[in-house]
Structures are given as structure tokens and as C-alpha cells.
PDB file of N, CA and C in Angstrom:
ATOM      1  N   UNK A   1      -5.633  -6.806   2.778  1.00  0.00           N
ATOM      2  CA  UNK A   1      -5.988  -6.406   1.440  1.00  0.00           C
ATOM      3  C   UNK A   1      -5.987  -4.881   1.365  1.00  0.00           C
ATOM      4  N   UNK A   2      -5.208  -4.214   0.232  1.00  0.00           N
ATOM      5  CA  UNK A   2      -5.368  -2.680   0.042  1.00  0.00           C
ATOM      6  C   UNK A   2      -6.759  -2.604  -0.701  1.00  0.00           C
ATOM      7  N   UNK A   3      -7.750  -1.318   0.018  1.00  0.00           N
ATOM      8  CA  UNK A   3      -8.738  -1.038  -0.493  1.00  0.00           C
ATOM      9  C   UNK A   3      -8.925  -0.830  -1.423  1.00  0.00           C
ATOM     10  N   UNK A   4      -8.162   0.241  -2.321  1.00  0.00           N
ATOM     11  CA  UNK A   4      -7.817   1.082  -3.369  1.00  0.00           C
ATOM     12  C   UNK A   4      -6.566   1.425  -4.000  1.00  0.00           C
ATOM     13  N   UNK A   5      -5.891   0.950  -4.650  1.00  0.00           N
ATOM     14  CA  UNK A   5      -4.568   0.992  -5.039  1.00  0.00           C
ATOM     15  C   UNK A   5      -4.980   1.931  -6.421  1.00  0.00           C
ATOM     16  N   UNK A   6      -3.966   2.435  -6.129  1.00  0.00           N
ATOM     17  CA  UNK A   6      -4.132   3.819  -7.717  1.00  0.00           C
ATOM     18  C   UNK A   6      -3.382   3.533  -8.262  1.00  0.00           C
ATOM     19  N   UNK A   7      -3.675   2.428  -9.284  1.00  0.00           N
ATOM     20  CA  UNK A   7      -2.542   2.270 -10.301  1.00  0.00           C
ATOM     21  C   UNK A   7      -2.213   2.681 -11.683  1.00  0.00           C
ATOM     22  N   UNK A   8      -3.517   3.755 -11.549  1.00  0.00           N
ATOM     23  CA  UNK A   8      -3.265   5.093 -13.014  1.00  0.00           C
ATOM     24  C   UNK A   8      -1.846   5.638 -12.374  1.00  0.00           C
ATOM     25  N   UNK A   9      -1.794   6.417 -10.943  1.00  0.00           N
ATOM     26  CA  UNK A   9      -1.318   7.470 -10.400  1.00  0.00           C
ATOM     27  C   UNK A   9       0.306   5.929 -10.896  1.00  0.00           C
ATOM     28  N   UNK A  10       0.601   5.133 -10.036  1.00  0.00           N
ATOM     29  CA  UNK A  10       1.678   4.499 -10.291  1.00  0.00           C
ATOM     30  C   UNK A  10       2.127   4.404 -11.513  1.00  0.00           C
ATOM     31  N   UNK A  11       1.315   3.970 -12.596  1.00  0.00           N
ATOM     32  CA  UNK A  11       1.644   3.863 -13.826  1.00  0.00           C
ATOM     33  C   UNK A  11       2.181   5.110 -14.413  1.00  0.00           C
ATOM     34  N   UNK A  12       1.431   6.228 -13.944  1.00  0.00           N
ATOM     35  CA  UNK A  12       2.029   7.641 -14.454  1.00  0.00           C
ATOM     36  C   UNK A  12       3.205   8.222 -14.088  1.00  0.00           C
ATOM     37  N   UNK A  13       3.375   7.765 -12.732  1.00  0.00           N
ATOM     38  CA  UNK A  13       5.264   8.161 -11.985  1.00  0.00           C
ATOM     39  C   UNK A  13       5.730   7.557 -13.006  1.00  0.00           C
ATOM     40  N   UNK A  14       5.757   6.021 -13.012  1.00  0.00           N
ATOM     41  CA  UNK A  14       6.892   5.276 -13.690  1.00  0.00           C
ATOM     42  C   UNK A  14       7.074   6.038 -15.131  1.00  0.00           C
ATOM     43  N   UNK A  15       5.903   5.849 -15.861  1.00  0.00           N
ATOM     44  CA  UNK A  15       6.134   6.419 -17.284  1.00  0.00           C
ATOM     45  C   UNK A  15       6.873   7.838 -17.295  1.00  0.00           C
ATOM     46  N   UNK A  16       6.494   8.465 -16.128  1.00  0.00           N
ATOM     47  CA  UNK A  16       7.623   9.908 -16.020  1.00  0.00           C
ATOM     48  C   UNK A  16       9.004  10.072 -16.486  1.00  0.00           C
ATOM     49  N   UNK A  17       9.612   8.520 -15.528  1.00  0.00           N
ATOM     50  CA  UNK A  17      10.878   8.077 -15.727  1.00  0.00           C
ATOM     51  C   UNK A  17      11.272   6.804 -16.555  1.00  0.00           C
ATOM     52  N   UNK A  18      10.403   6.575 -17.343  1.00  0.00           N
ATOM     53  CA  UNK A  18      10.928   5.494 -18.521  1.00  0.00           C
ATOM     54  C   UNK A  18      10.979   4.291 -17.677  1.00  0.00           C
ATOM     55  N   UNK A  19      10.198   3.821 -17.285  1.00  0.00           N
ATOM     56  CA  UNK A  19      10.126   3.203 -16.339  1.00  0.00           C
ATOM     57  C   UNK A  19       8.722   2.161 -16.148  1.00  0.00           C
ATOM     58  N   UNK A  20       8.549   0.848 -16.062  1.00  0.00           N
ATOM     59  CA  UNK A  20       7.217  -0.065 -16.196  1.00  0.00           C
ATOM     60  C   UNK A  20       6.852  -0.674 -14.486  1.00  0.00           C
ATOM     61  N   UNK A  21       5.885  -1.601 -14.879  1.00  0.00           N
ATOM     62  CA  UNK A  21       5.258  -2.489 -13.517  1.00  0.00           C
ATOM     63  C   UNK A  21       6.553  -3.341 -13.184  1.00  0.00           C
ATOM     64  N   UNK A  22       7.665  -3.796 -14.509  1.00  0.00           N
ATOM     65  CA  UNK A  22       8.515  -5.025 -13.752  1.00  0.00           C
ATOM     66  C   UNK A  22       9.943  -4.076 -12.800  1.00  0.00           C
ATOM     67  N   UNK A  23       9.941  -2.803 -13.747  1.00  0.00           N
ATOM     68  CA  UNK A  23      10.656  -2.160 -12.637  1.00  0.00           C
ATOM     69  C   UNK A  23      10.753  -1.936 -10.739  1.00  0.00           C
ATOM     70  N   UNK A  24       9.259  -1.465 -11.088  1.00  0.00           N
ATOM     71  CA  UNK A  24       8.556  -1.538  -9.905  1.00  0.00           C
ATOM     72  C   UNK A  24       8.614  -2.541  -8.900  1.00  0.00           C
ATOM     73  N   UNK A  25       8.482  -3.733  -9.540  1.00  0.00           N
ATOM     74  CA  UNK A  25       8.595  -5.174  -8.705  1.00  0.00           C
ATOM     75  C   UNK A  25       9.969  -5.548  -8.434  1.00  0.00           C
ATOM     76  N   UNK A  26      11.135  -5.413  -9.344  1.00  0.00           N
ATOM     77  CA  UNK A  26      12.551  -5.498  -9.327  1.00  0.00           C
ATOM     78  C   UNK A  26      12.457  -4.714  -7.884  1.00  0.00           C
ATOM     79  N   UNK A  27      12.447  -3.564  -7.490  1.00  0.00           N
ATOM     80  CA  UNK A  27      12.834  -2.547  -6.624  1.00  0.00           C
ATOM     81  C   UNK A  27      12.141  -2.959  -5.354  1.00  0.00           C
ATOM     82  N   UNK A  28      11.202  -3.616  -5.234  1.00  0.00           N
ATOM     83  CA  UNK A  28      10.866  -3.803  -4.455  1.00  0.00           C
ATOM     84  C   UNK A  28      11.061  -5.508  -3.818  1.00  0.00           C
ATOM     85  N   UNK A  29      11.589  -6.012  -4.668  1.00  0.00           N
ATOM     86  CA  UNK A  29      12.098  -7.251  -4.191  1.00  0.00           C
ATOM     87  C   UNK A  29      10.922  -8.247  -4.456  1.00  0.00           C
ATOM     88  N   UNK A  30       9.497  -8.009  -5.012  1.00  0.00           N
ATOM     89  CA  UNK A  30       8.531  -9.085  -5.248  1.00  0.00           C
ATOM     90  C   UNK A  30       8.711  -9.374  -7.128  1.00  0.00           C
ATOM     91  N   UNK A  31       7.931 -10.643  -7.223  1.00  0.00           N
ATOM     92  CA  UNK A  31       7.717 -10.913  -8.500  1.00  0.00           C
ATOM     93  C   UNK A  31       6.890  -9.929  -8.689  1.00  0.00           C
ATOM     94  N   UNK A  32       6.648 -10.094 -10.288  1.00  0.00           N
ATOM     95  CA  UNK A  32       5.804  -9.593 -11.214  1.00  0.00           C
ATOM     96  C   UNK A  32       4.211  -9.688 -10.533  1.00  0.00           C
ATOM     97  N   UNK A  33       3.856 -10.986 -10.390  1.00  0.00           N
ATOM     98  CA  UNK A  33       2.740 -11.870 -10.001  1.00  0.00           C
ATOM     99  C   UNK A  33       2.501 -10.949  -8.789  1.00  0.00           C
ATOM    100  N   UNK A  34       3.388 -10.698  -8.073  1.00  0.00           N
ATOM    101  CA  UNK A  34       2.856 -10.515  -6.510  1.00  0.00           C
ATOM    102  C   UNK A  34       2.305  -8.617  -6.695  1.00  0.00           C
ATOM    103  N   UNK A  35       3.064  -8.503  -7.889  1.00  0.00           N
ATOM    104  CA  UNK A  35       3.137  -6.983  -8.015  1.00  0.00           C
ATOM    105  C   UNK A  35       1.993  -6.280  -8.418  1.00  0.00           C
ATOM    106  N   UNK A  36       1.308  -7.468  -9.065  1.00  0.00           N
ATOM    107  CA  UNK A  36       0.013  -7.553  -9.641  1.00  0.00           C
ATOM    108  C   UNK A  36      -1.395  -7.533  -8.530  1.00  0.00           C
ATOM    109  N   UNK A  37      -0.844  -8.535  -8.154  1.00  0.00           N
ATOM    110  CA  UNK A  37      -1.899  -8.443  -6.664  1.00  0.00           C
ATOM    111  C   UNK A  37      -1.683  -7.206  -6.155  1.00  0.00           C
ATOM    112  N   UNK A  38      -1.118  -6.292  -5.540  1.00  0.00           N
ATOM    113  CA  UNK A  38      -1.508  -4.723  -5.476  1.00  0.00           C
ATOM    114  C   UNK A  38      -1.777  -4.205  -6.393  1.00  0.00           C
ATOM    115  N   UNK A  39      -1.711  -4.197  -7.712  1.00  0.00           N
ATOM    116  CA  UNK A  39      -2.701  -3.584  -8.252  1.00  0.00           C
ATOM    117  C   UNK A  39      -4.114  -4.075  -8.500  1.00  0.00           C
ATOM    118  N   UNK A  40      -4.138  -4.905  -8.336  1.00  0.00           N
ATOM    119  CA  UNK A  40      -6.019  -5.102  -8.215  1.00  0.00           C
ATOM    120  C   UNK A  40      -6.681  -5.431  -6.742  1.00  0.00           C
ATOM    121  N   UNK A  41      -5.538  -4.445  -6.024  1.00  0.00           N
ATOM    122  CA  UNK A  41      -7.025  -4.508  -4.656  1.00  0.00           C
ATOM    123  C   UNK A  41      -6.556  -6.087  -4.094  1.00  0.00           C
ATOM    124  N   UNK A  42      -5.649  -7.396  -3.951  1.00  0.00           N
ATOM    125  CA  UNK A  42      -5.958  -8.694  -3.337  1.00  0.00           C
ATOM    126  C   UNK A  42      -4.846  -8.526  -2.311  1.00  0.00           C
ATOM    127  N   UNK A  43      -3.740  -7.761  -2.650  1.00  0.00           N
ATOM    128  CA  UNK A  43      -2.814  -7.888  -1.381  1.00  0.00           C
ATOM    129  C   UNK A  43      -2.205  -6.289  -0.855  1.00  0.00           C
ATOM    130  N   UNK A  44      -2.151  -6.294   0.245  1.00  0.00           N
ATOM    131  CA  UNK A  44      -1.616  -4.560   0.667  1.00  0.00           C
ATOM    132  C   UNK A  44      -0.336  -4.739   0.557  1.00  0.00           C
ATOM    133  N   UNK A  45       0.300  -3.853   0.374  1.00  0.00           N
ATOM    134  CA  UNK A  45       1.841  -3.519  -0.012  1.00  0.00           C
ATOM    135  C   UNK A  45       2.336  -3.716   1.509  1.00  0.00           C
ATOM    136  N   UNK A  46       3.836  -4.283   1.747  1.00  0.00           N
ATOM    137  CA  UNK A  46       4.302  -4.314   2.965  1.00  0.00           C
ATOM    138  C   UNK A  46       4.856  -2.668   3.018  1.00  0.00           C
ATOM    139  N   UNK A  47       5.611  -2.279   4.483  1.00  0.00           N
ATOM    140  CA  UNK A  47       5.979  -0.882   4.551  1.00  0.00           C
ATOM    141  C   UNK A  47       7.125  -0.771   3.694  1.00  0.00           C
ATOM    142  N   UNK A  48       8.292  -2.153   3.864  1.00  0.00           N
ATOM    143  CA  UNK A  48       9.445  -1.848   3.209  1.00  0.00           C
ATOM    144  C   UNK A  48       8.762  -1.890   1.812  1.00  0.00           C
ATOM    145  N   UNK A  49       7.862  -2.666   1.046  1.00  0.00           N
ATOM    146  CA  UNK A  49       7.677  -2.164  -0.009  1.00  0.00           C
ATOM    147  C   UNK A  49       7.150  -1.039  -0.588  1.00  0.00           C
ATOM    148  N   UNK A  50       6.771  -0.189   0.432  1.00  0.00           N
ATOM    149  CA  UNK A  50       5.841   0.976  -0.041  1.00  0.00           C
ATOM    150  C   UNK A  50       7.522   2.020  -0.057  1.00  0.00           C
ATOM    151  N   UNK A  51       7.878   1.600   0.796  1.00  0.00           N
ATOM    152  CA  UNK A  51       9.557   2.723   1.043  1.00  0.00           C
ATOM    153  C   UNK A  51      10.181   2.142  -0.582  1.00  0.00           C
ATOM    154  N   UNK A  52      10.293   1.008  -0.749  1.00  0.00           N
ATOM    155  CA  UNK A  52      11.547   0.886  -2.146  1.00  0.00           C
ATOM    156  C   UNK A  52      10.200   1.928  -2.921  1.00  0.00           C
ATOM    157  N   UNK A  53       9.260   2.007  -3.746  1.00  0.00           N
ATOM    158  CA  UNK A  53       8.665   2.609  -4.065  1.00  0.00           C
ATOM    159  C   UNK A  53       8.588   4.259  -4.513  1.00  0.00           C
ATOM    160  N   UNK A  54       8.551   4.419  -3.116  1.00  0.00           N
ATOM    161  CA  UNK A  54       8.467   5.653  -2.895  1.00  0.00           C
ATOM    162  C   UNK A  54      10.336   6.233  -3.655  1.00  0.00           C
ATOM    163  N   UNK A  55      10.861   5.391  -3.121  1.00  0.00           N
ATOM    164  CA  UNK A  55      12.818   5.552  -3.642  1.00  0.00           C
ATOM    165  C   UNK A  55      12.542   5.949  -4.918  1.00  0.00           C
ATOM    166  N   UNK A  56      12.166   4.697  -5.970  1.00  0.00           N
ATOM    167  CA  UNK A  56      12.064   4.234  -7.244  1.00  0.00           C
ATOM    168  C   UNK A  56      11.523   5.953  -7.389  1.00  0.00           C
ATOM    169  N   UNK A  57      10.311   5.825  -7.519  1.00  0.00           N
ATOM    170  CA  UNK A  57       9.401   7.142  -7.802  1.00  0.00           C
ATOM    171  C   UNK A  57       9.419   8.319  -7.641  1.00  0.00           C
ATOM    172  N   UNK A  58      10.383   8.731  -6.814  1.00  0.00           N
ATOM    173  CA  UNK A  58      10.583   9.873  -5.826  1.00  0.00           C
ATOM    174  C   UNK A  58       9.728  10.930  -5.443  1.00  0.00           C
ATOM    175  N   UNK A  59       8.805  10.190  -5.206  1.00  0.00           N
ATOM    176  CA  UNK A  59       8.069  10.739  -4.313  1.00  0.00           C
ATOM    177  C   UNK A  59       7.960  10.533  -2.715  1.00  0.00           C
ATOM    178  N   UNK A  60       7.073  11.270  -2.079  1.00  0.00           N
ATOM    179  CA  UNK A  60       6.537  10.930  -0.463  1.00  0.00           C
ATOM    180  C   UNK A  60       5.966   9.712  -0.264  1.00  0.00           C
ATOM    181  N   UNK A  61       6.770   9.617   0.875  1.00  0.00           N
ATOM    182  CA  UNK A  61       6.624   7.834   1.264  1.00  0.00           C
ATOM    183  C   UNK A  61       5.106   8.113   2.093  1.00  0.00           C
ATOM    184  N   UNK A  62       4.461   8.866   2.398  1.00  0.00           N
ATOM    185  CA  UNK A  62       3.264   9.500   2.442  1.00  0.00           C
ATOM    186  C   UNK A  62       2.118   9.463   1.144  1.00  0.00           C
ATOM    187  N   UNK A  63       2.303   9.935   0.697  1.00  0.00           N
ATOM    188  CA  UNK A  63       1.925  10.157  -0.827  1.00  0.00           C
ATOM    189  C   UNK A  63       1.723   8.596  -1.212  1.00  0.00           C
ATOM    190  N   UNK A  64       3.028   7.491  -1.685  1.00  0.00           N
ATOM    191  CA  UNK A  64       3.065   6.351  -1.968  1.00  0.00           C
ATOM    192  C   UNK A  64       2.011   5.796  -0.999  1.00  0.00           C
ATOM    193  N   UNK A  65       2.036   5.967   0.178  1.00  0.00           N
ATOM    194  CA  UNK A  65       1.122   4.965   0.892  1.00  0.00           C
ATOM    195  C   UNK A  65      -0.058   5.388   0.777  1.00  0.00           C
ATOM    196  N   UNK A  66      -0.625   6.670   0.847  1.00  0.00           N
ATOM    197  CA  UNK A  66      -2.285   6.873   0.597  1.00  0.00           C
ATOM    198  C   UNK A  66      -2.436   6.462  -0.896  1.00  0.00           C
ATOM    199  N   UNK A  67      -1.712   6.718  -2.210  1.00  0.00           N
ATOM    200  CA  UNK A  67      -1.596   6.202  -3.041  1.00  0.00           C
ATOM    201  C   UNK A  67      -2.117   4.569  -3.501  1.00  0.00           C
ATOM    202  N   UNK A  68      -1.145   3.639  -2.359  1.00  0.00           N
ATOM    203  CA  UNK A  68      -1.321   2.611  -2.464  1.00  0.00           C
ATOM    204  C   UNK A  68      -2.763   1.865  -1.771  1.00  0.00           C
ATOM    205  N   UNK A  69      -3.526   2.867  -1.490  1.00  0.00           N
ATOM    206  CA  UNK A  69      -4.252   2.330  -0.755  1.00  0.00           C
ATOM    207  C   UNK A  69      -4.637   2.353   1.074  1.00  0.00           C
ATOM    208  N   UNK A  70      -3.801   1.784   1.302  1.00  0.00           N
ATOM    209  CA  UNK A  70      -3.349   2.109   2.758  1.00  0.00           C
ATOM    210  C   UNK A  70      -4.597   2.449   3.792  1.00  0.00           C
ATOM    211  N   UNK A  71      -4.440   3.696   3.467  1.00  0.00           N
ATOM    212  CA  UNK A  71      -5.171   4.720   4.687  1.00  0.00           C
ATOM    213  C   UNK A  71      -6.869   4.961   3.888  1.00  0.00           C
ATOM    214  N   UNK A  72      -7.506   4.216   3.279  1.00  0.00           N
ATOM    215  CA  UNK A  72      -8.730   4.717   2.120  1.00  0.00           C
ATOM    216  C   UNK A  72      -9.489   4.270   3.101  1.00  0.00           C
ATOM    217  N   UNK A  73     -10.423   4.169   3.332  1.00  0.00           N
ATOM    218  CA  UNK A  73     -11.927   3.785   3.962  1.00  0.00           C
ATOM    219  C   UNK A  73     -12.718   3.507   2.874  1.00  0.00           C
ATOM    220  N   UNK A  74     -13.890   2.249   2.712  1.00  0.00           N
ATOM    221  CA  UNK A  74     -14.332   2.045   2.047  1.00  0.00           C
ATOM    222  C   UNK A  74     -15.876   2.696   2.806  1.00  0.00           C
ATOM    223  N   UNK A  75     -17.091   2.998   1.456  1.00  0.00           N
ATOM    224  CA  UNK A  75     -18.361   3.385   2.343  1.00  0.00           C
ATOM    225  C   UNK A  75     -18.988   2.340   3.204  1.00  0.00           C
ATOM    226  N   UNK A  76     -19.642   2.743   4.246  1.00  0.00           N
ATOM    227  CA  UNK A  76     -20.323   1.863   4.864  1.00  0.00           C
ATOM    228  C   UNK A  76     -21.544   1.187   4.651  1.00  0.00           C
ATOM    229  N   UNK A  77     -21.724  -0.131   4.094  1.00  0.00           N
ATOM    230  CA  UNK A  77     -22.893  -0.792   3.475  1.00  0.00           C
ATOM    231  C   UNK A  77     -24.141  -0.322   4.219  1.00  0.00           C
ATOM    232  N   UNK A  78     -25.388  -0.075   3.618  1.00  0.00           N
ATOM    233  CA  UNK A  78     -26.748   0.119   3.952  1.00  0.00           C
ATOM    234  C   UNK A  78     -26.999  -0.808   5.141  1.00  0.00           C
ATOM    235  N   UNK A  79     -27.728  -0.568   5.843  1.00  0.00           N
ATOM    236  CA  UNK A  79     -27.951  -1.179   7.420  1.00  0.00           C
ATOM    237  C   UNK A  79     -26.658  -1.736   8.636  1.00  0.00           C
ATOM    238  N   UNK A  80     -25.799  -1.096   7.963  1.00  0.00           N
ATOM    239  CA  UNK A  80     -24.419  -1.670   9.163  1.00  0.00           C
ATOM    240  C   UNK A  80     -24.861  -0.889  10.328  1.00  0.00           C
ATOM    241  N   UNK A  81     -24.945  -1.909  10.582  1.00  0.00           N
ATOM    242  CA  UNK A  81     -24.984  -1.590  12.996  1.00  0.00           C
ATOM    243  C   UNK A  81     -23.739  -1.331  13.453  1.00  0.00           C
ATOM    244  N   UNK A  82     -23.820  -0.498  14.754  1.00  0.00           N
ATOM    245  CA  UNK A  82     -22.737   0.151  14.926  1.00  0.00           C
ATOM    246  C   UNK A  82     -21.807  -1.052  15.815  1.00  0.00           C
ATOM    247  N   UNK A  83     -22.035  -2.189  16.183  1.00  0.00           N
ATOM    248  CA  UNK A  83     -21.731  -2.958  16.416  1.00  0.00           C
ATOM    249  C   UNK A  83     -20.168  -3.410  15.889  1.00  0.00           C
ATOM    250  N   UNK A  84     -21.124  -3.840  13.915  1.00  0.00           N
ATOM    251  CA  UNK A  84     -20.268  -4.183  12.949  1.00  0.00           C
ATOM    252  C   UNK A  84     -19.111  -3.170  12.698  1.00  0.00           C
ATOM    253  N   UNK A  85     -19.868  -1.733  12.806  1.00  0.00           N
ATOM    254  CA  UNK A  85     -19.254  -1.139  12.455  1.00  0.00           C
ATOM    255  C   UNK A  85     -17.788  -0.395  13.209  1.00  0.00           C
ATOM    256  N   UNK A  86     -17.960  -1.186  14.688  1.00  0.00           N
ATOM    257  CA  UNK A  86     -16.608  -0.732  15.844  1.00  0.00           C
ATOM    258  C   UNK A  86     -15.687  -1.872  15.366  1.00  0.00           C
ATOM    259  N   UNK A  87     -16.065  -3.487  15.241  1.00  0.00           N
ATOM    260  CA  UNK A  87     -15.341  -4.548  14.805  1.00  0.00           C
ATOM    261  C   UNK A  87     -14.685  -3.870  13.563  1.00  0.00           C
ATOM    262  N   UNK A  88     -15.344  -3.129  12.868  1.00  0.00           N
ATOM    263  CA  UNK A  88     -14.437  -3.151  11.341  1.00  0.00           C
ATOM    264  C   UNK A  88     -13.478  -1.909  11.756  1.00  0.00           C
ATOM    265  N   UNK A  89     -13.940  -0.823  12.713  1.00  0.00           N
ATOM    266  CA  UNK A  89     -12.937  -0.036  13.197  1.00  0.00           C
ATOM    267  C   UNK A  89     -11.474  -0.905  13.708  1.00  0.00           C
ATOM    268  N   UNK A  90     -12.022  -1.503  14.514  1.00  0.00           N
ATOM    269  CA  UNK A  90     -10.918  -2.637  15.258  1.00  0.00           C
ATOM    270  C   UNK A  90      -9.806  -3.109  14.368  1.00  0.00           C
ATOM    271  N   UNK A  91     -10.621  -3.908  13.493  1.00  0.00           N
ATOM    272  CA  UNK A  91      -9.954  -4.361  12.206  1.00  0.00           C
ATOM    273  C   UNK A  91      -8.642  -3.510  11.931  1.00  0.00           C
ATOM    274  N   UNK A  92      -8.951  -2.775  11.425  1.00  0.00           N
ATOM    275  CA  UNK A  92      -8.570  -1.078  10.668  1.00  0.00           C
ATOM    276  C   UNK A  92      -7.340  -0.801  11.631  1.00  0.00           C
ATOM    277  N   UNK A  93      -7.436  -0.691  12.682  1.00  0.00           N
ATOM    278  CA  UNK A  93      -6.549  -0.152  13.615  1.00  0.00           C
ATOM    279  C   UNK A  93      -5.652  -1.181  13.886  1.00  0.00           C
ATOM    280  N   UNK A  94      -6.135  -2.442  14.029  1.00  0.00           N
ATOM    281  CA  UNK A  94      -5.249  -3.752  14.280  1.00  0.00           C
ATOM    282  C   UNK A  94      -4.317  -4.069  12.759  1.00  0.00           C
ATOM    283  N   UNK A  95      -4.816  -3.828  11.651  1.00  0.00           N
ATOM    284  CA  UNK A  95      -4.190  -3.364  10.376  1.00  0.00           C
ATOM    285  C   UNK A  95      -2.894  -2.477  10.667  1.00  0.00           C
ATOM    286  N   UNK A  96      -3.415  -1.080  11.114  1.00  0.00           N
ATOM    287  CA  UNK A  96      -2.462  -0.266  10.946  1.00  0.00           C
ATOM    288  C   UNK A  96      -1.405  -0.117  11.632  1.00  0.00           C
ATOM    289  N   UNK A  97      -1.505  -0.851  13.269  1.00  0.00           N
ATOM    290  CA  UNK A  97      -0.472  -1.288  14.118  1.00  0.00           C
ATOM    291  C   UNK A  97       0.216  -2.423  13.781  1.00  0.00           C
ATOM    292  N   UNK A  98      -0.274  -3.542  12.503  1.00  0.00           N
ATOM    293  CA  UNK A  98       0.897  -3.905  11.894  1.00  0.00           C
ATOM    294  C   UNK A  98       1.835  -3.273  10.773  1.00  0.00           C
ATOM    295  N   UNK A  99       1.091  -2.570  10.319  1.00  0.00           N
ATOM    296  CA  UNK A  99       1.867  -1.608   9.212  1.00  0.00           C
ATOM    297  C   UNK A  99       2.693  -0.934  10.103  1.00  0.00           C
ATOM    298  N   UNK A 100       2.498  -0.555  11.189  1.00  0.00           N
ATOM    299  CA  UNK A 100       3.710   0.441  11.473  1.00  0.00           C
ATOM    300  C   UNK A 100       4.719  -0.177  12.489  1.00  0.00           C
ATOM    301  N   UNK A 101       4.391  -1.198  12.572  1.00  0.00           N
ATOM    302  CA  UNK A 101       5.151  -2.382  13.534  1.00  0.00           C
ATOM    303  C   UNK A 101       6.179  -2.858  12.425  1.00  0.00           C
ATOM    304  N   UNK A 102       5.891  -3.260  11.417  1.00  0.00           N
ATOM    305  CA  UNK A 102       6.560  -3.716  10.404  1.00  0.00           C
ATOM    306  C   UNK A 102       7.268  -2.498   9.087  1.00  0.00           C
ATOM    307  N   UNK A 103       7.177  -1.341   9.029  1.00  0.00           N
ATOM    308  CA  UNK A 103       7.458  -0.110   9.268  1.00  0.00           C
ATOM    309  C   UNK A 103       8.518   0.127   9.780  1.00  0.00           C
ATOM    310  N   UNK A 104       8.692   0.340  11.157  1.00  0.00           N
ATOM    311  CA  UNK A 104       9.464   0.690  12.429  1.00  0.00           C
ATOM    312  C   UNK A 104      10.565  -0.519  12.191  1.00  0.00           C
ATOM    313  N   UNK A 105      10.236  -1.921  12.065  1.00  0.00           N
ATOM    314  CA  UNK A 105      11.320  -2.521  12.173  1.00  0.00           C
ATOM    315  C   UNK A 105      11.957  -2.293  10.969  1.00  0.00           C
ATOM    316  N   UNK A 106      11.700  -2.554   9.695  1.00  0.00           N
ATOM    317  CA  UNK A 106      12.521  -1.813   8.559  1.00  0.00           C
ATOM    318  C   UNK A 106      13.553  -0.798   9.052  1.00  0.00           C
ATOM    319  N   UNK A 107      12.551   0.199   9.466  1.00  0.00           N
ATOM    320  CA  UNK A 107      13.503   1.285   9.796  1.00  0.00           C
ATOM    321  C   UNK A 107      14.437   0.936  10.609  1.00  0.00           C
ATOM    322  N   UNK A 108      14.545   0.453  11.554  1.00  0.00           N
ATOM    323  CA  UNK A 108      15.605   0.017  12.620  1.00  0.00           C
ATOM    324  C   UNK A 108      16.727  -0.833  11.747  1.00  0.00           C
ATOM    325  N   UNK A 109      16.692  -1.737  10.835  1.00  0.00           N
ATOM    326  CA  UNK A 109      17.370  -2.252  10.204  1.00  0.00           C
ATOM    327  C   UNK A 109      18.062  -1.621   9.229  1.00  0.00           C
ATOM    328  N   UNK A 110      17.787  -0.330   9.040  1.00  0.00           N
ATOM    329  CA  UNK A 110      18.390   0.274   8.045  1.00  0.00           C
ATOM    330  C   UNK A 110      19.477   1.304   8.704  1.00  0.00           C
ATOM    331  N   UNK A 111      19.168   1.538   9.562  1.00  0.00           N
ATOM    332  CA  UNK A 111      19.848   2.590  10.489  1.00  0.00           C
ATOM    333  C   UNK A 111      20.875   1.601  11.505  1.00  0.00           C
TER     334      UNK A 111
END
């Protein structure tokens, strides 16, 4: 799940370039439906989708991904033990070694 998806900041690229949410989803190869679920926070964007994106938008495929959420940290709830709080590190990191696992292979396929 993406923490925080900025979908003022998305909505505002596209409108730059005359441009909507079904564009967005065209370019990236998902439905409408699925396109939706990143914007409300239920599903994280894959890497190749954060790259068509970033194409579409032209912006930093950097940018697109903190954008999308990605890299955000949410605050840490009142009484979390540091326990909970290495598991949710874990989490986080086991997250981000699939993002860049799945990332990397994109890239290899394109090249």
C-alpha cells in the first residue's frame, strides 16, 4: 500500500499538458479502477508504472516516486515499542527491496 499518494501534485502535471487520470492509466498499462486505487492510498504503484509516469509527465522518475508515495513514513502511533517499531522497519525495507527488484528487472528488459 502507498502511504501518501499526491494526487493534487499528479492532477496538476497532467492538467499542465491537457491531459486527465484516464491518460495516466492508458500510459501506464492499468485500468481506470486500478488507477484509482493509487490515488487513495489502497495500492502502491509498480516501478514500471511509476517510470511510464514519470515519461507521460516529464518529470523525475525520483520526483514521481516520492510523489507517489513510495519513500513517505507515516508518524509513529503513541506507545509503539521499539520492538514493533524494528518489525515495521523490516517491513519498509523488505518493501523497498521489492521495489527495486522489480525496478531493476524493468530496466534490464528495456535495455
Amino acid at each position: 500500500m502507498s502511504l501518501f499518494f499526491d494526487a493534487d501534485w499528479f492532477d496538476a502535471r497532467l492538467a499542465e499538458r491537457w491531459l486527465d487520470r484516464n491518460a495516466l492509466a492508458a500510459c501506464a498499462g492499468i485500468a481506470v479502477e486500478d488507477l484509482q486505487l493509487l490515488f487513495t492510498n489502497r495500492r502502491a504503484p509498480s516501478a514500471q508504472e511509476l517510470q511510464a509516469f514519470a515519461k507521460l509527465l516529464g518529470a523525475d522518475l525520483v520526483e514521481v516516486t516520492l510523489r507517489a508515495g513510495v519513500a513517505t513514513r507515516a508518524a509513529a502511533p503513541d506507545g509503539e515499542t521499539v520492538a514493533t517499531r524494528i518489525e515495521d522497519i523490516e517491513a519498509r525495507l523488505d518493501a523497498v527491496d521489492a521495489w527495486l527488484e522489480e525496478f531493476e528487472a524493468a530496466a534490464r528488459k528495456r535495455a
